[in-house]
C-alpha atoms as a PDB file:
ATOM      1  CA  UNK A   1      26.398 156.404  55.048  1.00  0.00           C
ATOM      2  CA  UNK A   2      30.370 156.383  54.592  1.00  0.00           C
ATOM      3  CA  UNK A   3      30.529 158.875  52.412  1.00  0.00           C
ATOM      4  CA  UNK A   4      29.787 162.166  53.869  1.00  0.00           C
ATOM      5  CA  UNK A   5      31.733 165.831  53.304  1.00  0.00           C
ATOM      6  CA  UNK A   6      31.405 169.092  54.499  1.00  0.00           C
ATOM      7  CA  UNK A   7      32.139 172.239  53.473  1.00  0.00           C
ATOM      8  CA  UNK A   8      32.568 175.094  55.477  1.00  0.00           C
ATOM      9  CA  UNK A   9      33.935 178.781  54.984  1.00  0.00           C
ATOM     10  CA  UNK A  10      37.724 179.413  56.221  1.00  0.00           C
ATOM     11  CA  UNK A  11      36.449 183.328  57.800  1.00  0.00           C
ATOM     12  CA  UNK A  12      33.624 183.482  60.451  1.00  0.00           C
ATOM     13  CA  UNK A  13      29.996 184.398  59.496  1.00  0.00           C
ATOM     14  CA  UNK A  14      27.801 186.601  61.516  1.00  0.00           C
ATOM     15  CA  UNK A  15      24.082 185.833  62.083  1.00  0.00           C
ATOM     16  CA  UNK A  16      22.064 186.451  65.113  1.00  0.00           C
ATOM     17  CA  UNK A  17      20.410 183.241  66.372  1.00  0.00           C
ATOM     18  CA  UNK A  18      19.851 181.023  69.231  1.00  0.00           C
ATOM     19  CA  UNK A  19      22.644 177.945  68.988  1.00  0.00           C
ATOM     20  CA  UNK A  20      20.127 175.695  70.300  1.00  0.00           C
ATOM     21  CA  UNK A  21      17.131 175.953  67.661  1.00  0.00           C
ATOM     22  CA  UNK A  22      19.410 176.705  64.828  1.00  0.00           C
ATOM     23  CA  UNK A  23      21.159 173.285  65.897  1.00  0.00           C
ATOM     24  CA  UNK A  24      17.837 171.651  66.046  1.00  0.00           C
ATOM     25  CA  UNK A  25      17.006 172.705  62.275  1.00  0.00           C
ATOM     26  CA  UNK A  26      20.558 171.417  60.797  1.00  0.00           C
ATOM     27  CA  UNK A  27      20.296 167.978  63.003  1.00  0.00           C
ATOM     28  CA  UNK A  28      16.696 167.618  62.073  1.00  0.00           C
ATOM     29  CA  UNK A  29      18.201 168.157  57.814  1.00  0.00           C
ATOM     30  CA  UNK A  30      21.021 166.067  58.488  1.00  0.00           C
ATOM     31  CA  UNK A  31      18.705 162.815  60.188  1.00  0.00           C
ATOM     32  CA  UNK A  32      15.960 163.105  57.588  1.00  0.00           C
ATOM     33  CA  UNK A  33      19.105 163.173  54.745  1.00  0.00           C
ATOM     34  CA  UNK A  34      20.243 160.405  56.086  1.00  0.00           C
ATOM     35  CA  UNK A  35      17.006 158.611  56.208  1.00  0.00           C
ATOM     36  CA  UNK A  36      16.077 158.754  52.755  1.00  0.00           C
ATOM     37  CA  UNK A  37      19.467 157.635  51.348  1.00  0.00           C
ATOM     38  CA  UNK A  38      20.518 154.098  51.361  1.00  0.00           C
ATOM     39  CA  UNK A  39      24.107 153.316  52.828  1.00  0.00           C
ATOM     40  CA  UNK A  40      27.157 154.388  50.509  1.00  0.00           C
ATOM     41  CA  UNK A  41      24.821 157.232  49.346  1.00  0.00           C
ATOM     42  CA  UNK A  42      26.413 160.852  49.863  1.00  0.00           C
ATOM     43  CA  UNK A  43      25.472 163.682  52.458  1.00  0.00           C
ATOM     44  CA  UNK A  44      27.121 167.403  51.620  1.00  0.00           C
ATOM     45  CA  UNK A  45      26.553 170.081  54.220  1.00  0.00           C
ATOM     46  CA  UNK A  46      28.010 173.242  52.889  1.00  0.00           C
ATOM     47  CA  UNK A  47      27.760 176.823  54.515  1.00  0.00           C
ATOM     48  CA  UNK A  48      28.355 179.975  52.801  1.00  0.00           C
ATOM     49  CA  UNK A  49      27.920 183.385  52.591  1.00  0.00           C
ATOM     50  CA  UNK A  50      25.911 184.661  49.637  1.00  0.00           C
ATOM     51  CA  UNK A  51      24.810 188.406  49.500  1.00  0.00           C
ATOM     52  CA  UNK A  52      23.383 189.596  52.554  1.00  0.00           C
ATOM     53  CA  UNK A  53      22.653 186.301  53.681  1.00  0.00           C
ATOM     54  CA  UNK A  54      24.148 183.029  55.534  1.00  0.00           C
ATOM     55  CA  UNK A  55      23.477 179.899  53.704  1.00  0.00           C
ATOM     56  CA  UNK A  56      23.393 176.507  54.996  1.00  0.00           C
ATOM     57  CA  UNK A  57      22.936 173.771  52.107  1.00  0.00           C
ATOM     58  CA  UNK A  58      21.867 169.905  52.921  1.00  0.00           C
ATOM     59  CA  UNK A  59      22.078 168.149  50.021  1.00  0.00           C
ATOM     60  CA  UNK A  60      21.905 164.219  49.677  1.00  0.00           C
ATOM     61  CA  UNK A  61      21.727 161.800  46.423  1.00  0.00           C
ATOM     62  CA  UNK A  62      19.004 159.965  48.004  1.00  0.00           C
ATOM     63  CA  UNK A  63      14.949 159.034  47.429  1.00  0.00           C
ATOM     64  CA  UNK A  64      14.463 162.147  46.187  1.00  0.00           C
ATOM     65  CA  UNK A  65      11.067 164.003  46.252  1.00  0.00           C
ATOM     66  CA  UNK A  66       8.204 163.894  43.800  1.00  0.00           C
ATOM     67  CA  UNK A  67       7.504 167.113  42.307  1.00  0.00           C
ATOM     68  CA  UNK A  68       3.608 166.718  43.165  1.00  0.00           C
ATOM     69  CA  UNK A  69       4.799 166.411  47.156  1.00  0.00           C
ATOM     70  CA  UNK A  70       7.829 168.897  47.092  1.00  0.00           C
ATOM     71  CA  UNK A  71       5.253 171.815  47.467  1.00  0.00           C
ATOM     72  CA  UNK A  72       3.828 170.242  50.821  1.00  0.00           C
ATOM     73  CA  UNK A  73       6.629 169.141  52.482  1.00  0.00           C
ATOM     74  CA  UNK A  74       7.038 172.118  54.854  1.00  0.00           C
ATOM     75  CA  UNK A  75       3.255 171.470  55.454  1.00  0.00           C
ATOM     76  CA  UNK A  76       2.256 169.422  59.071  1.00  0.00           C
ATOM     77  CA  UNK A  77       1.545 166.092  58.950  1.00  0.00           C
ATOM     78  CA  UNK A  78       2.570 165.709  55.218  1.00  0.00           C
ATOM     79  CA  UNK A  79       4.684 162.501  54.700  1.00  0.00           C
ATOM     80  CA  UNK A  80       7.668 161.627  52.244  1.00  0.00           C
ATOM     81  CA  UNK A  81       5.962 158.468  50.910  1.00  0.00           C
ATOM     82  CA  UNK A  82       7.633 155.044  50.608  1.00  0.00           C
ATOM     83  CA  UNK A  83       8.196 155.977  46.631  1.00  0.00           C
ATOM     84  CA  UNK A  84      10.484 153.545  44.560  1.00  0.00           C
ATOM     85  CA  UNK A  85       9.359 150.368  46.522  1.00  0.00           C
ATOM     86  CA  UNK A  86      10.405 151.377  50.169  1.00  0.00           C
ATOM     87  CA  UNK A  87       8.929 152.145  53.429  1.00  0.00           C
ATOM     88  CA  UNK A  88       9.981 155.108  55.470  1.00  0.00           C
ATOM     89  CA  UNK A  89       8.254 155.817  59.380  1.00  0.00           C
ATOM     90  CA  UNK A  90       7.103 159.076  60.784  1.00  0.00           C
ATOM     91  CA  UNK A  91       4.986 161.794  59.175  1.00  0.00           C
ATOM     92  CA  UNK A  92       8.016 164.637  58.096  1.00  0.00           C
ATOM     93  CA  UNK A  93       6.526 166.820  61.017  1.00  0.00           C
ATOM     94  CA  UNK A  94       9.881 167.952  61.494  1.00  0.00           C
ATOM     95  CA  UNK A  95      10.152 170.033  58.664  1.00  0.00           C
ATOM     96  CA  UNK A  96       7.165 172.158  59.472  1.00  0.00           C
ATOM     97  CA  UNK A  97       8.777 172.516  62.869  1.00  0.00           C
ATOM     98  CA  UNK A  98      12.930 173.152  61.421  1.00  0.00           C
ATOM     99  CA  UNK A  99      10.495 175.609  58.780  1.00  0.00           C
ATOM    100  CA  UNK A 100       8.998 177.633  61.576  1.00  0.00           C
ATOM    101  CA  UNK A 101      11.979 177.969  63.382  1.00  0.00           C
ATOM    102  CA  UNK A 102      14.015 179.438  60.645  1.00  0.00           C
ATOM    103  CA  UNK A 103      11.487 181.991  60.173  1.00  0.00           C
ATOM    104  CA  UNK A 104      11.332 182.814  63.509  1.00  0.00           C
ATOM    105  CA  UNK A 105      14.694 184.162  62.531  1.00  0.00           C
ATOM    106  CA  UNK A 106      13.155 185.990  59.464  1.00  0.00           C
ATOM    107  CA  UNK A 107      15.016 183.534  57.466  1.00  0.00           C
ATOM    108  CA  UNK A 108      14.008 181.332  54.828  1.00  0.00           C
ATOM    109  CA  UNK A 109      14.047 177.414  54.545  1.00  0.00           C
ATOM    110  CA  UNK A 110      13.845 176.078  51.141  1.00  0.00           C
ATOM    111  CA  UNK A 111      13.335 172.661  49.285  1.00  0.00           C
ATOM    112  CA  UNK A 112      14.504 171.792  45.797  1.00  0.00           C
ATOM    113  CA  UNK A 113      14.427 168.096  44.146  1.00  0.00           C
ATOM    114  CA  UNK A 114      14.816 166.731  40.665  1.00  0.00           C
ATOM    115  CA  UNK A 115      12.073 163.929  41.354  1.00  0.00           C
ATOM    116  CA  UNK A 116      12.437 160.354  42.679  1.00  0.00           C
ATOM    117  CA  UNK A 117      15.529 158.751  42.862  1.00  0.00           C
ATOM    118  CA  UNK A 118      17.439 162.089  42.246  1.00  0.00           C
ATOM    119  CA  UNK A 119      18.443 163.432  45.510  1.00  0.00           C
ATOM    120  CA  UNK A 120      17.618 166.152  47.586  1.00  0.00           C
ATOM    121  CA  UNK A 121      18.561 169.567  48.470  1.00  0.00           C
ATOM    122  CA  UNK A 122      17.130 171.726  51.796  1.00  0.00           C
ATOM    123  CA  UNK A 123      18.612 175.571  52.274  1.00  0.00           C
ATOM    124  CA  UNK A 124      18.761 177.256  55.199  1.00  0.00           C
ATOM    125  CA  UNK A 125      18.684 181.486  54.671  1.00  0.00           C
ATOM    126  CA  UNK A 126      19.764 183.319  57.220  1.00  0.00           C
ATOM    127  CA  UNK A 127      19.919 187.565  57.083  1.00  0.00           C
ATOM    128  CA  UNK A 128      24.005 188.737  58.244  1.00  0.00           C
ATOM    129  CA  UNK A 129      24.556 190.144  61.228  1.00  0.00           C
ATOM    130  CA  UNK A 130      25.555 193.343  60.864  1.00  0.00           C
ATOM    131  CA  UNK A 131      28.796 195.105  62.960  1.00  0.00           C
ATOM    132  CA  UNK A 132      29.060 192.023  64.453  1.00  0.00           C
ATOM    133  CA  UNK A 133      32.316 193.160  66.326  1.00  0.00           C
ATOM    134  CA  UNK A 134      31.273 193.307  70.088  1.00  0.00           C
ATOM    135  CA  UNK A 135      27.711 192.131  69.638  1.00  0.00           C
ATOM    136  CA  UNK A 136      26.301 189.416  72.221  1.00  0.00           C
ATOM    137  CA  UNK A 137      25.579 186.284  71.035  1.00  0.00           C
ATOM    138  CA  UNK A 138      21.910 185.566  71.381  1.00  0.00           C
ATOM    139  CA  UNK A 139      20.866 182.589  73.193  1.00  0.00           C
ATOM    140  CA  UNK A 140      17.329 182.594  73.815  1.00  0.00           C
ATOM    141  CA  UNK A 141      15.043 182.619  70.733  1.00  0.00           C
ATOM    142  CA  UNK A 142      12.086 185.088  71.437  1.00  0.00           C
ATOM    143  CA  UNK A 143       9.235 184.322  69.620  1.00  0.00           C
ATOM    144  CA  UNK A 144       7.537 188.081  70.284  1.00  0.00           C
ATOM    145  CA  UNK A 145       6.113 189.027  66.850  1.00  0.00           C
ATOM    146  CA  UNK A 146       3.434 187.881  67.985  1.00  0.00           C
ATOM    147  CA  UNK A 147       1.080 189.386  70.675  1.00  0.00           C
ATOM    148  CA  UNK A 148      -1.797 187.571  72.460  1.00  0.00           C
ATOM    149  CA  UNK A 149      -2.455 186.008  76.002  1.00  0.00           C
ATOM    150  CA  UNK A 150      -0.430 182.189  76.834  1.00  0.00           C
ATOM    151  CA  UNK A 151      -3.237 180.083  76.686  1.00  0.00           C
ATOM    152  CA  UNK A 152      -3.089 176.335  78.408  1.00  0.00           C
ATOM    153  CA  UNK A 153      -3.927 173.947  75.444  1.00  0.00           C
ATOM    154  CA  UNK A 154      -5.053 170.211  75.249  1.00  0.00           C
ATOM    155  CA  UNK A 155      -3.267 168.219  71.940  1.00  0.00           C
ATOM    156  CA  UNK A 156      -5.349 164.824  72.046  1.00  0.00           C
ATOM    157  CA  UNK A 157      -3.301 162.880  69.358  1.00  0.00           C
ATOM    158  CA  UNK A 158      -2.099 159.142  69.398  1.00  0.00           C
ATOM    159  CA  UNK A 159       0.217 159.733  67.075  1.00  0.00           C
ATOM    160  CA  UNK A 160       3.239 160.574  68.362  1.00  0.00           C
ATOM    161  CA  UNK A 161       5.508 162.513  66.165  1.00  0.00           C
ATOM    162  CA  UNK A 162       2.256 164.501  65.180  1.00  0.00           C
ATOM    163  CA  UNK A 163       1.462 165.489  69.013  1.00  0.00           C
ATOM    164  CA  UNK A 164       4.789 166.437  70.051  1.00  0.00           C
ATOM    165  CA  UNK A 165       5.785 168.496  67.032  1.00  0.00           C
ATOM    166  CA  UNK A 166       2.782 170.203  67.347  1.00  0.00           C
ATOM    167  CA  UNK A 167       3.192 170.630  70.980  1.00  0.00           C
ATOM    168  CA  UNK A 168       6.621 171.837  70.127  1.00  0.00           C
ATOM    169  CA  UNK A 169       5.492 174.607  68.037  1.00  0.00           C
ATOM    170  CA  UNK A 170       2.396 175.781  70.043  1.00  0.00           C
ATOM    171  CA  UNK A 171       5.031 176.304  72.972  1.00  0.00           C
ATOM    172  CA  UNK A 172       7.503 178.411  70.831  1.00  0.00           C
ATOM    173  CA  UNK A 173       4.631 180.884  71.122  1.00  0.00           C
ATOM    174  CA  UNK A 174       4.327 181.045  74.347  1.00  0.00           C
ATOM    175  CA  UNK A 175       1.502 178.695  75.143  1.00  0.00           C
ATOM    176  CA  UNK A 176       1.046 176.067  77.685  1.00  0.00           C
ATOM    177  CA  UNK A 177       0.733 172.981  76.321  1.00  0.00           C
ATOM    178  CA  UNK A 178      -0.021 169.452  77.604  1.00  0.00           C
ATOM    179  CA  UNK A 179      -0.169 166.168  75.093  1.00  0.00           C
ATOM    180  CA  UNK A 180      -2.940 163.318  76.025  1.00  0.00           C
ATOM    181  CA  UNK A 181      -3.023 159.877  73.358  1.00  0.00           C
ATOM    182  CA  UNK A 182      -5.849 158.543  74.631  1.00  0.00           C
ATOM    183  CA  UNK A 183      -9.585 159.475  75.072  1.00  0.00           C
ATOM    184  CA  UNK A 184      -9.140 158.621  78.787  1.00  0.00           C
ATOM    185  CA  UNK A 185      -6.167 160.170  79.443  1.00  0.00           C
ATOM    186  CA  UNK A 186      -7.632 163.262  77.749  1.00  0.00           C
ATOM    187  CA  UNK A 187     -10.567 163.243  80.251  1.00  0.00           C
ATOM    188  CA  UNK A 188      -8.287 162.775  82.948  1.00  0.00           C
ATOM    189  CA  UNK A 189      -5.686 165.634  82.196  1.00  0.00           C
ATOM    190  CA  UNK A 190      -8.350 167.954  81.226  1.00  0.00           C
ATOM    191  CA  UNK A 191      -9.884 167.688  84.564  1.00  0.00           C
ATOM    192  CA  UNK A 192      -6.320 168.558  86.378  1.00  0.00           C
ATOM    193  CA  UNK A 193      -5.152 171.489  83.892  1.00  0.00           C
ATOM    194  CA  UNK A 194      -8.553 173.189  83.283  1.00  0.00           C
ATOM    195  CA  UNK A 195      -7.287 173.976  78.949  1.00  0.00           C
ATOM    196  CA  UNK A 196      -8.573 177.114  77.282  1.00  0.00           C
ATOM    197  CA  UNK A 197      -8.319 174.905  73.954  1.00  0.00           C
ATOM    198  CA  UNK A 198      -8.526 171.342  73.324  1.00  0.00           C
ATOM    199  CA  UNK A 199      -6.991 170.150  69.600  1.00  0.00           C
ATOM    200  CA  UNK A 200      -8.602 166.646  69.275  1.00  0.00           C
ATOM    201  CA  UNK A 201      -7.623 164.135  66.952  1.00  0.00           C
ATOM    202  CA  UNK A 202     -11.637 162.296  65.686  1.00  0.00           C
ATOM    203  CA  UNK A 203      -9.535 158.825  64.649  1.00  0.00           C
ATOM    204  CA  UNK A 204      -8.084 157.911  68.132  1.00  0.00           C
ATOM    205  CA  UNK A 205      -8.328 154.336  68.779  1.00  0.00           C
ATOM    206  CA  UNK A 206     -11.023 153.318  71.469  1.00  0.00           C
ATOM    207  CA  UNK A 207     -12.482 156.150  72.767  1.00  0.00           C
ATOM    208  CA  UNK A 208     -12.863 158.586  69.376  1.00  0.00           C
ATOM    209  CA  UNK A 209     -12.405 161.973  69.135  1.00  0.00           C
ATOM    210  CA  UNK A 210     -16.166 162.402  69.186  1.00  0.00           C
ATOM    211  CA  UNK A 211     -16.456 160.840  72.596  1.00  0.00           C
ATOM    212  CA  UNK A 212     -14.211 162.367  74.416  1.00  0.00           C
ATOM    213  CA  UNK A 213     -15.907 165.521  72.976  1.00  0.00           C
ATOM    214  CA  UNK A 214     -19.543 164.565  74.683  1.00  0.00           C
ATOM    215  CA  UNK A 215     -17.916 163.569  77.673  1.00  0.00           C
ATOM    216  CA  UNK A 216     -16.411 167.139  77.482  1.00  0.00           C
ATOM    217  CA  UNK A 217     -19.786 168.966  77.321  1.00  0.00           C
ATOM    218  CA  UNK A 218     -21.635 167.293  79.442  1.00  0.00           C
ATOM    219  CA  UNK A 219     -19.334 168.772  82.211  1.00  0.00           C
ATOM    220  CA  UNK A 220     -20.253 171.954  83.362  1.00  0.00           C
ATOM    221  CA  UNK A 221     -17.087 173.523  83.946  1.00  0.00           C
ATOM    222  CA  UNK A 222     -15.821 172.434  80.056  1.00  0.00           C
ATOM    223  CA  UNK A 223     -18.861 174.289  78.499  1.00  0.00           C
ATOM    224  CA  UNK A 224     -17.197 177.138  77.301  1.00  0.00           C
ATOM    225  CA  UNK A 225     -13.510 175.312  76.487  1.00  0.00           C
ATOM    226  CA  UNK A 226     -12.838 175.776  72.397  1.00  0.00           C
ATOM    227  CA  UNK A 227     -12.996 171.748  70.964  1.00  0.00           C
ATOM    228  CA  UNK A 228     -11.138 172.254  67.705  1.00  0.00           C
ATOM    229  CA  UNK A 229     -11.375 168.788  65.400  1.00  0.00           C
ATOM    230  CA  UNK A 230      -8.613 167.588  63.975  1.00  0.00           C
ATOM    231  CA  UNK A 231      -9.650 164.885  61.096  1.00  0.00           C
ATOM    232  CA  UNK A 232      -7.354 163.397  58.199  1.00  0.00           C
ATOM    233  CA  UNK A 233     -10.251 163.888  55.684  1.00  0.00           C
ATOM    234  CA  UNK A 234     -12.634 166.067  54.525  1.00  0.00           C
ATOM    235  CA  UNK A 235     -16.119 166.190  56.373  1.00  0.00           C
ATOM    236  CA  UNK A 236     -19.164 165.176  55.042  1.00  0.00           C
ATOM    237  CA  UNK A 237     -22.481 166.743  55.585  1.00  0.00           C
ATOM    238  CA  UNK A 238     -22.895 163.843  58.268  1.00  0.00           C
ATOM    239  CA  UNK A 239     -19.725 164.507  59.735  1.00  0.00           C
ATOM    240  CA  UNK A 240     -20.809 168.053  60.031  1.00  0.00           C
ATOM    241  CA  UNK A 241     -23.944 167.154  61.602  1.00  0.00           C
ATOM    242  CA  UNK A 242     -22.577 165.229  64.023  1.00  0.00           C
ATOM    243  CA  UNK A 243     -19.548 167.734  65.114  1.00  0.00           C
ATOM    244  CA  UNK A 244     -22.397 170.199  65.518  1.00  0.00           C
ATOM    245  CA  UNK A 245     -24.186 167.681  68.041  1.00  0.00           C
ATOM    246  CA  UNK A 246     -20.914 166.727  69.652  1.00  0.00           C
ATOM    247  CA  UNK A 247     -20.016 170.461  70.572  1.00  0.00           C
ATOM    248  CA  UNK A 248     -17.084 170.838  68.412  1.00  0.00           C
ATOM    249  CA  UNK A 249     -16.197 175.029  67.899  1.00  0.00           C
ATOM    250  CA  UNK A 250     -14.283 174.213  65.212  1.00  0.00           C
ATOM    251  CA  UNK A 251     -13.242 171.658  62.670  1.00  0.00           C
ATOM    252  CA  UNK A 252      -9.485 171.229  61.001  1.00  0.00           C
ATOM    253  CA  UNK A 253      -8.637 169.109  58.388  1.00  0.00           C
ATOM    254  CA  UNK A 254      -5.002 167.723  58.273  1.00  0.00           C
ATOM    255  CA  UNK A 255      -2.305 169.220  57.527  1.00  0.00           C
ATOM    256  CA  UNK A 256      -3.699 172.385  59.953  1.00  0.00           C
ATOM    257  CA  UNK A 257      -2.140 175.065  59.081  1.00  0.00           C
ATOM    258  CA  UNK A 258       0.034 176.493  61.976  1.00  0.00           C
ATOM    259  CA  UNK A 259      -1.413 180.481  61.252  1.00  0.00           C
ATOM    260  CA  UNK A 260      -4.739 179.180  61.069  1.00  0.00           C
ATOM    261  CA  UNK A 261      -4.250 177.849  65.020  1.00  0.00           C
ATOM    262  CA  UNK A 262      -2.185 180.719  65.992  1.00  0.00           C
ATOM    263  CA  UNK A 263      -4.801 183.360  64.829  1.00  0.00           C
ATOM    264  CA  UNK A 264      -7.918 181.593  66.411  1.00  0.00           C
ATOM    265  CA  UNK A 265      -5.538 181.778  69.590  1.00  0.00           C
ATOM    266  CA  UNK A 266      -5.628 185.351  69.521  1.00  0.00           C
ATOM    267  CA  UNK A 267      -9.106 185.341  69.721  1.00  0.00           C
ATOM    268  CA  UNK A 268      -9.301 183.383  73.061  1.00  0.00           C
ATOM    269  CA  UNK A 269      -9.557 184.453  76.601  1.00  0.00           C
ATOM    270  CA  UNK A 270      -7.812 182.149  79.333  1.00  0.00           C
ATOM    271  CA  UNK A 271     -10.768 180.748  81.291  1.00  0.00           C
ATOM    272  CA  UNK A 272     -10.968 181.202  84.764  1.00  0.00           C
ATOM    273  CA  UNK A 273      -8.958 178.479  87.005  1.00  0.00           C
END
């Protein structure tokens, strides 16, 4: 890009934050703005202060989003497609994540296009700090809303952007998480870390999500570990049949939706070590 501007406010404003994860959300903006626009295309960051809140605008004249997509993009695991004859990698995980980190913050991260070809524009809402003379600057983002025991969880995902980000979320609230990409592996780190929960990809190459899920069962001291499925389709009556068989608690279709896992956590003892 070599055309790139940024427009800040000349007086301080106050919001209470951690640096760190705020910087993560505006970095994570910034890359996927410069993704989706082609070189000599234009980047604005702007911050301002509107109301009672701080607001942090990324706006770029690139690909642009379709207005059938722009409701899902926040959603895990949905992807920008390769619209107007191009190809772009990863699956836009990193908006769910930048998403739940802003409202960790009871703030608000918005999306607004005019369609293909016409840009984007991602804003950041952040509530003011109040007083801020003599207040501390945060530095460690607390996820506490929520209440419920840390449990040790299993992602099984060969995808890599899709495991991590996950990962990365599931350990903003406080759980332990470990990340296998292979049905081996899985096995393997399964027997070592003893999970409460194992989220398990079905389409893994090799060894398949089901397999790894008999191999599970058949082990006495996995019998009562929750197998969640995590599929990129809907199930069939077959597929049904066979998670039943397989020992699968539960069954996910992709995108999962982040409350969906976080509740069904709450309902989950830690097993004994």
């Amino acid at each position: 890009m070599n055309s790139r501007y940024r427009l800040l406010p000349t007086t301080p404003i106050w919001v209470e934050a951690d640096p760190a994860r705020m910087e993560q959300v505006v970095v994570n903006l910034l890359n996927n703005a410069a993704k989706y626009t082609d070189a000599g295309g234009l980047i604005r960051l702007t911050v301002s202060c509107e109301g009672e809140e701080a607001v942090i605008r990324v706006r770029d004249n690139g690909v642009g989003i379709s207005a059938e997509l722009l409701p899902h993009v926040f959603e895990l695991f949905t992807q920008i497609d390769g619209s107007l004859g191009r190809t772009y990698g990863g699956l836009g995980i990193g908006l769910a994540l930048a998403r739940n980190l802003v409202e960790m913050h009871e703030g608000r991260l918005q999306a607004a296009s005019g369609g293909l070809g016409k840009g984007c524009e991602f804003t950041i809402k952040l509530p003011l700090l109040a007083n801020s003379a003599g207040r501390a600057v945060k530095t460690i983002l607390e996820p506490g809303r929520r209440s419920g025991r840390s449990l040790r969880v299993l992602v099984v995902e060969d995808n890599v952007d899709a495991a991590d980000s996950l990962s990365m979320l599931l350990r903003l609230y406080g759980h332990d998480v470990q990340v296998a990409r292979t049905g081996p592996t899985a096995l393997e780190m399964a027997s070592i870390s003893r999970p409460d929960v194992v989220l398990l990809d079905i389409g893994l190459p090799g060894m398949d999500g089901y397999q790894v899920a008999k191999h599970l069962r058949e082990r006495p001291e996995f019998k009562d570990v929750v197998l969640c499925a995590l599929t990129g389709y809907t199930p069939s009556e077959a597929d049904r049949h066979r998670q039943s068989e397989t020992g699968f608690d539960h069954y996910y279709v992709k995108p999962v939706d982040l409350e969906v896992l976080l509740d069904l956590f709450k309902t989950i003892g830690p097993l004994a070590s």
